[in-house]
Protein backbone atom coordinates (compact mmCIF):
# COMPACT_ATOMS: atom_id res chain seq x y z
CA UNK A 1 0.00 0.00 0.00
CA UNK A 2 2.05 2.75 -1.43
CA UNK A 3 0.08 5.48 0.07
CA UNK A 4 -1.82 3.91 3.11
CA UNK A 5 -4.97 5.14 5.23
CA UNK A 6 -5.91 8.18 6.34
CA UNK A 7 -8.75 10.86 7.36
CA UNK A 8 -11.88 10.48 9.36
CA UNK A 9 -15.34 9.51 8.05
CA UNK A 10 -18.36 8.91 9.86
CA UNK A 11 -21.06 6.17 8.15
CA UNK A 12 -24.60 4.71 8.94
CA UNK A 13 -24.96 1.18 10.22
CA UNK A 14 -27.57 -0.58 8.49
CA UNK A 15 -30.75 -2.79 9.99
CA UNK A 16 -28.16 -5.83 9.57
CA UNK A 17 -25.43 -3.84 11.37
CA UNK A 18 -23.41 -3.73 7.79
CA UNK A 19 -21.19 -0.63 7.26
CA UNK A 20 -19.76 0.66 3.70
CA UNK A 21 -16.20 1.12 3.84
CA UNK A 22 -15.89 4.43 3.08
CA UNK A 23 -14.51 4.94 -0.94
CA UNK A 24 -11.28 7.70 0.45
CA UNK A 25 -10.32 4.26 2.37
CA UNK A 26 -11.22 1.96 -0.22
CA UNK A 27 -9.26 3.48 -3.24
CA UNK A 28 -6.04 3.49 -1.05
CA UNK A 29 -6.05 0.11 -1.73
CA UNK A 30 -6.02 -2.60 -4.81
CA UNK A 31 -8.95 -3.77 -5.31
CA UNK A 32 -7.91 -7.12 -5.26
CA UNK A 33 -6.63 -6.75 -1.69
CA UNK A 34 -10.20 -5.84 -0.93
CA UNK A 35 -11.60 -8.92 -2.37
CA UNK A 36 -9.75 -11.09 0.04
CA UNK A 37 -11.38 -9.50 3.10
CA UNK A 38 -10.79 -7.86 5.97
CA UNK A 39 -9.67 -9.05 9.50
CA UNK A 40 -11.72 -6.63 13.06
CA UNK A 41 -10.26 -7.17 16.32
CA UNK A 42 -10.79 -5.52 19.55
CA UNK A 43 -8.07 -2.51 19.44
CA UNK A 44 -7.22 -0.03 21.93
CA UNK A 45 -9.30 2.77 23.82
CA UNK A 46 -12.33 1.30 22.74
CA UNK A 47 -12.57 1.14 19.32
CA UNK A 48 -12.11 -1.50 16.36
CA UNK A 49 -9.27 -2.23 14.36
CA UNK A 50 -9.45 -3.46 10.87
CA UNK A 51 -6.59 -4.91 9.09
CA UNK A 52 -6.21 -6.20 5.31
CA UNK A 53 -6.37 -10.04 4.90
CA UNK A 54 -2.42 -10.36 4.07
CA UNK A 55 -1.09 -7.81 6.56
CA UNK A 56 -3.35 -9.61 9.10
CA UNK A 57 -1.38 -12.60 8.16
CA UNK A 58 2.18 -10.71 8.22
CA UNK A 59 0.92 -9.46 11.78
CA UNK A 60 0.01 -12.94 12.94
CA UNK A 61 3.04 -14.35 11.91
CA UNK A 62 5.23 -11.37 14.09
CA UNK A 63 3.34 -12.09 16.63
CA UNK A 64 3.73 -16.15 16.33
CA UNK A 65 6.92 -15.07 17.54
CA UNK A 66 6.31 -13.42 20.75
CA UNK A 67 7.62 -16.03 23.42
CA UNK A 68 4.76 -17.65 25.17
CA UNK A 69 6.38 -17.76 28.53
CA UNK A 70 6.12 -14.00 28.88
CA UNK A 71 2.78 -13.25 30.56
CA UNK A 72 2.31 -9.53 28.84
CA UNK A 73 2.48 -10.94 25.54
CA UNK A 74 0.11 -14.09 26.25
CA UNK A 75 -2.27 -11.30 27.86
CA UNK A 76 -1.97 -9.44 24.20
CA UNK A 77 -2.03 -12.46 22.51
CA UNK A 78 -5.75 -13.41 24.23
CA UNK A 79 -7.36 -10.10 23.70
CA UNK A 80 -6.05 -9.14 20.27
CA UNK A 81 -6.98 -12.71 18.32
CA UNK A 82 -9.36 -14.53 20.50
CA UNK A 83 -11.80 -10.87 19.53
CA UNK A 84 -10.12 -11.33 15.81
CA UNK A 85 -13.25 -11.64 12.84
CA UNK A 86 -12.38 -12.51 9.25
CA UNK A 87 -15.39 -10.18 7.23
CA UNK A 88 -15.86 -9.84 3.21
CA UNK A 89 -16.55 -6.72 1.87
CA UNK A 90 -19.12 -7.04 -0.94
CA UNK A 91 -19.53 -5.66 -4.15
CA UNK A 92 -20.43 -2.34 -2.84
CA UNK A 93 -17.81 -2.02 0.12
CA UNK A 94 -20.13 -2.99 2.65
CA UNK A 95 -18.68 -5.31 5.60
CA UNK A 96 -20.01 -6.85 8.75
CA UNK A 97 -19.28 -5.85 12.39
CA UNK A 98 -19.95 -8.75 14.19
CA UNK A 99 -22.08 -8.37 17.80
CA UNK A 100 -19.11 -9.12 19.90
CA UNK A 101 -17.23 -6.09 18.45
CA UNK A 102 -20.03 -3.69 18.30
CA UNK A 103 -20.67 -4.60 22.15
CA UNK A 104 -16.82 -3.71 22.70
CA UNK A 105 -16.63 -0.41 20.79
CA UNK A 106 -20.30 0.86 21.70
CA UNK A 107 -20.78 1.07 18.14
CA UNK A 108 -24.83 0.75 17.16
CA UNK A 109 -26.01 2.95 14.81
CA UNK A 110 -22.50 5.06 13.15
CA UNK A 111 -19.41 4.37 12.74
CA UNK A 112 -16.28 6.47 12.75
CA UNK A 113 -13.19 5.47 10.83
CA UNK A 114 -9.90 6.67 11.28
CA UNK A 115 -7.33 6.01 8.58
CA UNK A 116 -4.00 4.84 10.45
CA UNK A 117 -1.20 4.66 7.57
CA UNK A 118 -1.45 0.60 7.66
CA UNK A 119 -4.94 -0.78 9.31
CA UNK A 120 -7.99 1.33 10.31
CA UNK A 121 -9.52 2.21 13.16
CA UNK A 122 -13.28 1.60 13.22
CA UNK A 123 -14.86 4.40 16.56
CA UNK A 124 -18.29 4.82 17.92
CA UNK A 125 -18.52 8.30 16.77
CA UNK A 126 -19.96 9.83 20.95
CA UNK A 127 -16.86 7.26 22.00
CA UNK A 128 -14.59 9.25 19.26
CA UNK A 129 -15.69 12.75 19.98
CA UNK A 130 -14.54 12.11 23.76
CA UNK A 131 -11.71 10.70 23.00
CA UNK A 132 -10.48 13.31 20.88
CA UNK A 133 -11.73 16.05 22.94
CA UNK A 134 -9.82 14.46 26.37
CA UNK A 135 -6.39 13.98 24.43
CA UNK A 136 -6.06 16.61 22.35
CA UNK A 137 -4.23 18.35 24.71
CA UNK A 138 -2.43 15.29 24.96
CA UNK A 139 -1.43 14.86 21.39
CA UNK A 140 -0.24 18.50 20.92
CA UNK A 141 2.63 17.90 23.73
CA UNK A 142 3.46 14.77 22.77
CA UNK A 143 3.72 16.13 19.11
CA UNK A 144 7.38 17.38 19.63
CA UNK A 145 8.92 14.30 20.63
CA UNK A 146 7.33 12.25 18.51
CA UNK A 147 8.33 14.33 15.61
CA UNK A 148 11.84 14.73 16.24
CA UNK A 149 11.83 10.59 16.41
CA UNK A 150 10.69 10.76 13.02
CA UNK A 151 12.55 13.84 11.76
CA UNK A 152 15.16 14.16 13.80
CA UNK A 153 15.84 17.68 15.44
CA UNK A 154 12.54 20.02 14.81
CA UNK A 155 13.13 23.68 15.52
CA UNK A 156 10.74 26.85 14.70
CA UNK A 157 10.84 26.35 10.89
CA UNK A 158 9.81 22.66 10.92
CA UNK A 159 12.20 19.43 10.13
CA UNK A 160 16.13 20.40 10.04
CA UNK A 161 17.08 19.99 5.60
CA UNK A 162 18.06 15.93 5.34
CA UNK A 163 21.83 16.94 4.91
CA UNK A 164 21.96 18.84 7.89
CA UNK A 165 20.37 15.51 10.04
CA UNK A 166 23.48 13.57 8.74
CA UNK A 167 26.33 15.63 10.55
């Protein structure tokens, strides 16, 4: 996925609790990585995460890895996959959020997705609003260092030029 996921879009449910992937989301992808479905698990602060079928599979097999004898990662291990769904998306993007994951996430009527470079996060949009609104804060100071782990050193102008980051 050359360009990954990205923005925020809020869609109906329908009566059969079936969501259209929104089309910003799908045409970030080949269409032929659609066809092979989707993977939802339980993710973090409350909401959904949905994963392509093969980077589901590259995930899995990372975390195959993760030594069994360590109690944090069978504790990940239990909440991630044993919550994990395989889903279709038909013809006209639409894809199932099973009961289980809807009870999790709070999510009933709407949902709110959040592209995340490499999976998506699926939100129950009152769930989503407080979120945003109690980290925001939050997110602007942690902004900083996060940046200058990507960029290196950030002053007042943005990013230092690339040759100046290899001195």
């Amino acid at each position: 996925m050359a360009q990954g996921f990205f923005g925020r879009y809020t869609c109906p449910l329908d009566e059969k609790f079936r969501v259209v992937l929104p089309a910003r989301l799908r045409e970030s992808v080949a269409a032929d990585r659609l066809r092979d479905g989707v993977v939802l698990t339980q993710g973090f602060e409350g909401c959904v995460m949905l994963f392509l079928r093969d980077d589901w599979r590259d995930l899995s097999e990372r975390m195959d890895k993760l030594p069994f004898v360590n109690r944090k990662a069978r504790f990940f291990k239990r909440f991630f996959l044993s919550s994990a769904q395989e889903t279709a998306i038909d013809k006209i993007g639409r894809l199932m959020i099973a009961d289980s994951l809807r009870e999790v996430s709070g999510i009933q009527r709407e949902a709110v997705f959040i592209g995340m470079q490499s999976y998506i996060e699926v939100w129950e949009p009152g769930r989503w609003k407080k979120f945003f609104a109690d980290n925001l804060k939050q997110y602007e100071e942690g902004a900083e260092e996060v940046a200058s782990s990507l960029f290196g050193a950030v002053g007042p102008s943005g990013p230092a030029p690339i040759d100046e980051r290899r001195g």
